[in-house]
C-alpha atoms as a PDB file:
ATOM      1  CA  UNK A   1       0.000   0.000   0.000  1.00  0.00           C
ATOM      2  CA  UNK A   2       0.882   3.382  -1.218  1.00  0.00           C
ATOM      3  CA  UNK A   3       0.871   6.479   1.167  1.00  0.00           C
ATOM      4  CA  UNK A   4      -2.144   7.924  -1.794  1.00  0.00           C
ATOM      5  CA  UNK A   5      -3.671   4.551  -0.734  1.00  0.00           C
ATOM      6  CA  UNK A   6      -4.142   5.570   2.890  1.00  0.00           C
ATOM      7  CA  UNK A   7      -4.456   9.180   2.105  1.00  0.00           C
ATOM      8  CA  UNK A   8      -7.934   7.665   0.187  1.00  0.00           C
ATOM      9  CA  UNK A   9      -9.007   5.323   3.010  1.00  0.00           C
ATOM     10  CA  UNK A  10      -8.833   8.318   5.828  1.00  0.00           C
ATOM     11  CA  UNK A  11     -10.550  10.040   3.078  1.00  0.00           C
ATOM     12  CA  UNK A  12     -13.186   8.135   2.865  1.00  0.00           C
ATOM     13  CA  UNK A  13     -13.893   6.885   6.605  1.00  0.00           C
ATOM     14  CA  UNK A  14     -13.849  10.843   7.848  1.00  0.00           C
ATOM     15  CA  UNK A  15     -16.431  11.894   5.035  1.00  0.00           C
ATOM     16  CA  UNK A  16     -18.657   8.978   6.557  1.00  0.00           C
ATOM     17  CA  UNK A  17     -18.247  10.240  10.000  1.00  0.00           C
ATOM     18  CA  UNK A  18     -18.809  13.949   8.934  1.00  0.00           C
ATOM     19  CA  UNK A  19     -21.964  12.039   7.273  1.00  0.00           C
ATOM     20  CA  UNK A  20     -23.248  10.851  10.462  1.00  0.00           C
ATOM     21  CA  UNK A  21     -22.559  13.378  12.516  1.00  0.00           C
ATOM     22  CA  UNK A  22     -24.529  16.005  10.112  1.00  0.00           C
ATOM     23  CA  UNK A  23     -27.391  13.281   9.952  1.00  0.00           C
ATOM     24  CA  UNK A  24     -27.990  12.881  13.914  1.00  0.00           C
ATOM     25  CA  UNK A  25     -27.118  16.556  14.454  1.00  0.00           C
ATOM     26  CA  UNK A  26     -30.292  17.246  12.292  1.00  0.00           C
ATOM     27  CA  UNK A  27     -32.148  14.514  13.694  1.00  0.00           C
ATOM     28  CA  UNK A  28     -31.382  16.485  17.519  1.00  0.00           C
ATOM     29  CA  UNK A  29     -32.336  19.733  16.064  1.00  0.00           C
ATOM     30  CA  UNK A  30     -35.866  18.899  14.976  1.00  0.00           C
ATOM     31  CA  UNK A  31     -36.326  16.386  18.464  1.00  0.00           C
ATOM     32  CA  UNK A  32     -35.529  20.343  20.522  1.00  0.00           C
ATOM     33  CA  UNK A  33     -37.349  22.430  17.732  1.00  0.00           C
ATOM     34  CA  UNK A  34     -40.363  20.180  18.746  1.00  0.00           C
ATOM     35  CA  UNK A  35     -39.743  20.451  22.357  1.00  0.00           C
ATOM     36  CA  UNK A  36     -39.305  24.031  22.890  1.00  0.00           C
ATOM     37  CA  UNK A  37     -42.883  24.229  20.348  1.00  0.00           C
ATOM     38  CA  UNK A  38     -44.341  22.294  22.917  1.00  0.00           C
ATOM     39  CA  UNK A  39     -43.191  24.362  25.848  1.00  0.00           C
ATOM     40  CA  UNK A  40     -43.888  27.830  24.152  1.00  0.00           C
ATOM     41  CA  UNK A  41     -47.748  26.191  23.904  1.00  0.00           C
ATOM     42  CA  UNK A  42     -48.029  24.440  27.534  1.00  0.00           C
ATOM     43  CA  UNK A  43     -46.836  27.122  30.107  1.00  0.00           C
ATOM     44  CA  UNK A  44     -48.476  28.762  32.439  1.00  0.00           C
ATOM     45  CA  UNK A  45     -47.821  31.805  35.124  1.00  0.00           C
ATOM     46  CA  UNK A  46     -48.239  30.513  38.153  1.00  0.00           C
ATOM     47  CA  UNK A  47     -46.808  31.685  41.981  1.00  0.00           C
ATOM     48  CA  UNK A  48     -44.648  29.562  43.529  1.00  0.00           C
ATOM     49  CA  UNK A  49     -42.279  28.968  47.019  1.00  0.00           C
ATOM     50  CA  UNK A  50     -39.038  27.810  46.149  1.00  0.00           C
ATOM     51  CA  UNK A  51     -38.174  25.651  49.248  1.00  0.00           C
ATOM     52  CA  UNK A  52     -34.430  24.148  48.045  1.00  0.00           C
ATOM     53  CA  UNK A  53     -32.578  24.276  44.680  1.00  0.00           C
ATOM     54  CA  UNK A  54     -29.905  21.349  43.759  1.00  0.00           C
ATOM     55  CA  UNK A  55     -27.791  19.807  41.184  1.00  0.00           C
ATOM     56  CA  UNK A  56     -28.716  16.342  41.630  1.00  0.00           C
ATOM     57  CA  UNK A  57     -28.981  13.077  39.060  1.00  0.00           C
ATOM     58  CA  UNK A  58     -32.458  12.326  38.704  1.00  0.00           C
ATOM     59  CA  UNK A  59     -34.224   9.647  41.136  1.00  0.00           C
ATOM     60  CA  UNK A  60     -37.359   8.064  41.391  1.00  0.00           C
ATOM     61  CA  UNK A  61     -37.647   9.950  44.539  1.00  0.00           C
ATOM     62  CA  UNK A  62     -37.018  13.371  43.451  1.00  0.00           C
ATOM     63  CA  UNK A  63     -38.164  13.302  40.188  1.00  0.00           C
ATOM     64  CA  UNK A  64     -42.256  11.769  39.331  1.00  0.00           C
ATOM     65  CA  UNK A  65     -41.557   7.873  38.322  1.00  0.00           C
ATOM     66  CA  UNK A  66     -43.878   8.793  35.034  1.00  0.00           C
ATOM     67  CA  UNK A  67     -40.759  10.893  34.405  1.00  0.00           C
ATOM     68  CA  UNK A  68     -37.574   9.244  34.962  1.00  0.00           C
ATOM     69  CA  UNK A  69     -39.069   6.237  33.292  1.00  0.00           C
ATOM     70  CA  UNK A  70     -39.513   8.650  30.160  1.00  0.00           C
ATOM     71  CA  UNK A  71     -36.015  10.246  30.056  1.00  0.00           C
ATOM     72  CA  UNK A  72     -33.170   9.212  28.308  1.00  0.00           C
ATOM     73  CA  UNK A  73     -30.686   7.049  29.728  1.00  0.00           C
ATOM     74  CA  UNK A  74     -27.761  10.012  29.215  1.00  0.00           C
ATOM     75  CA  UNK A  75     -29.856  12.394  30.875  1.00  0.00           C
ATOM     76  CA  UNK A  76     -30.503   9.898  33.986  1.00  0.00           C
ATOM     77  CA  UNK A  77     -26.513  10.051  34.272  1.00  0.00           C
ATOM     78  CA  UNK A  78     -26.269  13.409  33.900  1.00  0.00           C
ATOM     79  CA  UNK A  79     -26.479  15.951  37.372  1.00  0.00           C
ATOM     80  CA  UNK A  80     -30.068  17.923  36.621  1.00  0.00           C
ATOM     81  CA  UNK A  81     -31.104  21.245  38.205  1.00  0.00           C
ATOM     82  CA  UNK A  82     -33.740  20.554  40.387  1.00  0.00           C
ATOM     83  CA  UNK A  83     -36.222  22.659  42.662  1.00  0.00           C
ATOM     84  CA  UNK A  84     -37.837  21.441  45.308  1.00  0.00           C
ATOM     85  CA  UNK A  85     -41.496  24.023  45.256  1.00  0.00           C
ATOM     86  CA  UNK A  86     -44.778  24.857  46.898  1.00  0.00           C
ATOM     87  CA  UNK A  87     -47.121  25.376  43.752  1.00  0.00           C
ATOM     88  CA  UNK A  88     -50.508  26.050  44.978  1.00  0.00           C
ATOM     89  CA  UNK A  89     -51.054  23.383  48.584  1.00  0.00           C
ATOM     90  CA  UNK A  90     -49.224  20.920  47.283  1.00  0.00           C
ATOM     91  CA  UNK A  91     -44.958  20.651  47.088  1.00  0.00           C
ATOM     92  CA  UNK A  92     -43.182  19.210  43.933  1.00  0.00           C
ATOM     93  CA  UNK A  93     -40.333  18.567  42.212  1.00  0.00           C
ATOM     94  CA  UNK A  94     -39.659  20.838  39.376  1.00  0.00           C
ATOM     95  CA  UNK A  95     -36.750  21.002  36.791  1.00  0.00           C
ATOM     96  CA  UNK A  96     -35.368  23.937  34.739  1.00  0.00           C
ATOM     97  CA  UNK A  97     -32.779  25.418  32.717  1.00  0.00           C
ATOM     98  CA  UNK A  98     -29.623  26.188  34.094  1.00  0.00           C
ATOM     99  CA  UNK A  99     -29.562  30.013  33.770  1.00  0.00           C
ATOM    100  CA  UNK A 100     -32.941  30.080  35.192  1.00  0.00           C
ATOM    101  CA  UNK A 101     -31.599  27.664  38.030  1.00  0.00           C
ATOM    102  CA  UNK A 102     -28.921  30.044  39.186  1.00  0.00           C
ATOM    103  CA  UNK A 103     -31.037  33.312  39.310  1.00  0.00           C
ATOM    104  CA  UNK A 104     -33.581  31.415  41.501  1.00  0.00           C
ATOM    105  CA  UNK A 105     -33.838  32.644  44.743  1.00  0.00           C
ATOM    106  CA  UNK A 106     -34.671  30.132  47.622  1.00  0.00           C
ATOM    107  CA  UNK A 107     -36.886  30.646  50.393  1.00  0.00           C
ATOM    108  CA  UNK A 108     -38.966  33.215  48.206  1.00  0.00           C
ATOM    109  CA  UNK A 109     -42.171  33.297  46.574  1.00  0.00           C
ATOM    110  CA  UNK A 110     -41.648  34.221  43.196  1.00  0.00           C
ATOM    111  CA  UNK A 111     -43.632  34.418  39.945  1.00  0.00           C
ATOM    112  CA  UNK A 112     -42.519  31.849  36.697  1.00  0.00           C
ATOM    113  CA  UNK A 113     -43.570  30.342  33.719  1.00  0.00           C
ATOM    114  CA  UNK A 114     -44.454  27.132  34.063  1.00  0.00           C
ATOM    115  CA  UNK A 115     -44.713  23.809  31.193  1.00  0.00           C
ATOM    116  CA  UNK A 116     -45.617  20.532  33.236  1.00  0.00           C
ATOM    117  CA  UNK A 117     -42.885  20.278  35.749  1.00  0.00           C
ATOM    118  CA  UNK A 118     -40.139  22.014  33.783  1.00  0.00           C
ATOM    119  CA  UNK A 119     -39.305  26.232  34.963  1.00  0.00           C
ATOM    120  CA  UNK A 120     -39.173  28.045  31.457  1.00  0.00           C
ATOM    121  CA  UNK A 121     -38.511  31.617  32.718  1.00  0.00           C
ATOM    122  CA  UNK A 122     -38.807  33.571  36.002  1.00  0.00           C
ATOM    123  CA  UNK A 123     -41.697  36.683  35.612  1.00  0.00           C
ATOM    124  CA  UNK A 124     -41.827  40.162  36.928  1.00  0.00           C
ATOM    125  CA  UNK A 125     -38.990  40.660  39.210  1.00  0.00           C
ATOM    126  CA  UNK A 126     -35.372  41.930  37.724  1.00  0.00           C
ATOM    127  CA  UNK A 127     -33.565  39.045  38.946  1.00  0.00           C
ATOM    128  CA  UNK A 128     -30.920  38.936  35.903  1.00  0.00           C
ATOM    129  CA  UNK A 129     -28.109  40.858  38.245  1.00  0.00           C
ATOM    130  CA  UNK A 130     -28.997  38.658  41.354  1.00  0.00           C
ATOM    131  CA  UNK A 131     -26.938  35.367  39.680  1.00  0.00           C
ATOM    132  CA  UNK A 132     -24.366  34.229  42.569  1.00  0.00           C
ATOM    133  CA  UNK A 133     -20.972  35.939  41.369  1.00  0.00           C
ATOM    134  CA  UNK A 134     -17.447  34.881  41.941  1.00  0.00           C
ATOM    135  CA  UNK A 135     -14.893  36.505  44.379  1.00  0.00           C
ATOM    136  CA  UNK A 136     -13.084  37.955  41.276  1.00  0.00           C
ATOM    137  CA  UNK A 137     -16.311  39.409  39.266  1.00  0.00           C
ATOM    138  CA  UNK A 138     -17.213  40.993  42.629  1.00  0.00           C
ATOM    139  CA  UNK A 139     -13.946  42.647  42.879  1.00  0.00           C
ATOM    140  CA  UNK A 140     -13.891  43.616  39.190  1.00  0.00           C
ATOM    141  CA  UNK A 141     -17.393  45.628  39.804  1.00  0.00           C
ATOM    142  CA  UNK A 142     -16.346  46.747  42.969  1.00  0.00           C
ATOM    143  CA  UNK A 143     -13.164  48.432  40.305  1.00  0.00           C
ATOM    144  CA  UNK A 144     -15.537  49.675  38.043  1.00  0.00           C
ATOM    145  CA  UNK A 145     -18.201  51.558  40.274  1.00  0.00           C
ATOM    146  CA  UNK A 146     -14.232  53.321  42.266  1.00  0.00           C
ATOM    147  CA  UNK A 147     -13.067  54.044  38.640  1.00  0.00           C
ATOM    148  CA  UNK A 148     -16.875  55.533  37.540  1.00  0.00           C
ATOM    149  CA  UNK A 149     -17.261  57.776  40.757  1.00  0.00           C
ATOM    150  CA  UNK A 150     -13.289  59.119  39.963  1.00  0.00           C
END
């Protein structure tokens, strides 16, 4: 074998990869086109207590059985945002997205959009500069505001 012989092979076996990869990648687009449809039509505003917040793997217990028996093996491996709620007398488990996860405040009743069990987007209050910051984004702010006032 020639080194244009091997050249040709690793030719070939990337273009089929590239192949596959475009194929599924589409096939994962329209699975969260669909998904995100369905949550834009499903949610709700609704008030609720925020009792605890954690990144947890999905259980049985802290997560409906309906639901874990539903998800995806990857995403039962995976650690899950998860918010433990008072909506309306009764408390559930709830998940959401991770940027709405880390704006959330706990012990607070605050005011969301809600699709089944799943937190689209928090409602009313400005919470978008209330994330948990690091030591050093503190400090650079703290820079900012000296440097402004100056």
């Amino acid at each position: 074998m020639q080194l244009l012989d091997v050249l040709f092979i690793v030719l070939i076996v990337l273009a089929v990869a590239l192949g596959l990869v475009y194929y599924f990648n589409r096939k994962n687009m329209k699975r969260v086109t669909q998904a995100q449809d369905f949550i834009q039509q499903n949610k709700i505003a609704t008030q609720i207590f925020v009792i605890d917040k954690k990144m947890e793997k999905p259980t049985p217990s802290n997560v409906t059985r309906a639901v874990y028996d539903q998800m995806p093996k990857t995403s039962k491996m995976r650690k899950m945002p998860l918010v433990k709620a008072k909506v309306g007398p009764q408390i559930v488990n709830l998940m959401c997205d991770k940027s709405v996860f880390e704006i959330l405040p706990v012990k607070k009743n605050v005011k969301v959009e809600l699709a089944g069990i799943y937190i689209v987007k928090i409602q009313g209050t400005n919470l978008a500069n209330k994330k948990k910051k690091t030591f050093s984004e503190k400090m650079s702010l703290k820079m900012k505001e000296l440097q402004e006032k100056k």
